[in-house]
Protein backbone atom coordinates (compact mmCIF):
# COMPACT_ATOMS: atom_id res chain seq x y z
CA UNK A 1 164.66 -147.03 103.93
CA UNK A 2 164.66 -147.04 100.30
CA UNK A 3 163.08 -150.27 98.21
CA UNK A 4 163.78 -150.99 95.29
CA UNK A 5 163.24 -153.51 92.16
CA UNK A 6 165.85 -154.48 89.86
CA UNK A 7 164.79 -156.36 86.83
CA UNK A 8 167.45 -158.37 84.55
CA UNK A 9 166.68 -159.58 81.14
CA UNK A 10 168.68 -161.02 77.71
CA UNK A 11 169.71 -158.78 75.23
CA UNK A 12 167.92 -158.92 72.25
CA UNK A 13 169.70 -161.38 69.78
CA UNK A 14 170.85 -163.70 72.94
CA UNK A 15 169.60 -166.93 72.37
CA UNK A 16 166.96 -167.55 75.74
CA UNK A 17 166.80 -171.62 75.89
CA UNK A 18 164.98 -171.46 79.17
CA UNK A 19 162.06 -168.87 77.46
CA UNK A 20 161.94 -171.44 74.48
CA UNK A 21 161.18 -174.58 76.73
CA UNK A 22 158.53 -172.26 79.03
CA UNK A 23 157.29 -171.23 75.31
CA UNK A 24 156.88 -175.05 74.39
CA UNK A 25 154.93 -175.70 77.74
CA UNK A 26 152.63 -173.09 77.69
CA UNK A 27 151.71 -174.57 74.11
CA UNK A 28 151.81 -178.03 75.22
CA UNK A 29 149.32 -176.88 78.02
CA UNK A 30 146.59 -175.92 75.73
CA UNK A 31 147.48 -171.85 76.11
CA UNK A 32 147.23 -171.01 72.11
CA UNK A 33 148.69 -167.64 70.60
CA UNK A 34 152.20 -167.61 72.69
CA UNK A 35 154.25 -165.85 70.67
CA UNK A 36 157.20 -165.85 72.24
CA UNK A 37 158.43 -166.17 75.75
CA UNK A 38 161.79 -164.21 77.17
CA UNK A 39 162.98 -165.14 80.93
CA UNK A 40 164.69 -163.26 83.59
CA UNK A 41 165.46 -162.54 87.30
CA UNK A 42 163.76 -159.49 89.46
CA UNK A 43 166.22 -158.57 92.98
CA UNK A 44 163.60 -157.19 95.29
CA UNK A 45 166.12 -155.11 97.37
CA UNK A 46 166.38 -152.45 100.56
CA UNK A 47 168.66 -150.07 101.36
CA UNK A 48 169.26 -148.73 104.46
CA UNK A 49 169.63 -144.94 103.40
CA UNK A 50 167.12 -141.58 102.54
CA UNK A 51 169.65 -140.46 99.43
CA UNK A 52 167.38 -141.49 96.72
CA UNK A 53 170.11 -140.26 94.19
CA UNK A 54 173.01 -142.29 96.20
CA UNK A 55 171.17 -145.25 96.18
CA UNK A 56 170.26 -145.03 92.71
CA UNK A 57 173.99 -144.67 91.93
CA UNK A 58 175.10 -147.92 94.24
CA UNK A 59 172.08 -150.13 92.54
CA UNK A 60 173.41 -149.61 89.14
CA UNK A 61 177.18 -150.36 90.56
CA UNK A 62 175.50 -153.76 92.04
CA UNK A 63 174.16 -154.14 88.83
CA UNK A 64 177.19 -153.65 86.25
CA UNK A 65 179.35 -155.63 89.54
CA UNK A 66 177.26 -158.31 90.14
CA UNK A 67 173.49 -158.64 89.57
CA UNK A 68 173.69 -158.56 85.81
CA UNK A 69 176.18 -160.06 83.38
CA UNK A 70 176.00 -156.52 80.85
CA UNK A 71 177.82 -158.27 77.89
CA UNK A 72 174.65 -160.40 77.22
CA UNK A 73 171.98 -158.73 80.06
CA UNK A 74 169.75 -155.31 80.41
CA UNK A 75 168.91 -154.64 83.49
CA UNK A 76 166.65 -151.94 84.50
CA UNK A 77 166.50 -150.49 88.00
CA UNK A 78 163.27 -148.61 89.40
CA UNK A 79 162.46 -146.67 92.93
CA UNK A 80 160.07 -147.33 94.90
């Protein structure tokens, strides 16, 4: 069994509405010295296999297939 962790964030230079409100209610909160705040989605997954390199491969296809919108998303993909 391999896990794995697949984290999906905005491009830099997409506009992130949902980071801006989170940004205004941290400040409204009383938390001072929020720069700025960026939102995303983390897939927690498992794969029934022991190829490490195989499963790699098939996360990044589930990534560029479904997981991720790439025109306006990074996404990065880590082993655990």
């Amino acid at each position: 069994m391999i896990k794995a962790r697949v984290t999906v964030t905005l491009r830099n230079g997409v506009l992130d509405p949902q980071g801006k409100a989170i940004e205004g209610a941290l400040t409204t909160l009383g938390f001072e010295g929020v720069g700025s705040v960026r939102q995303g989605k983390v897939f927690d997954i498992e794969l029934d296999s022991a190829d490490r390199s195989k499963a790699e491969a098939d996360l990044k296809a589930m990534c560029e297939k479904l997981l991720a919108n790439t025109v306006i998303e990074n996404y990065a993909v880590e082993l655990r």
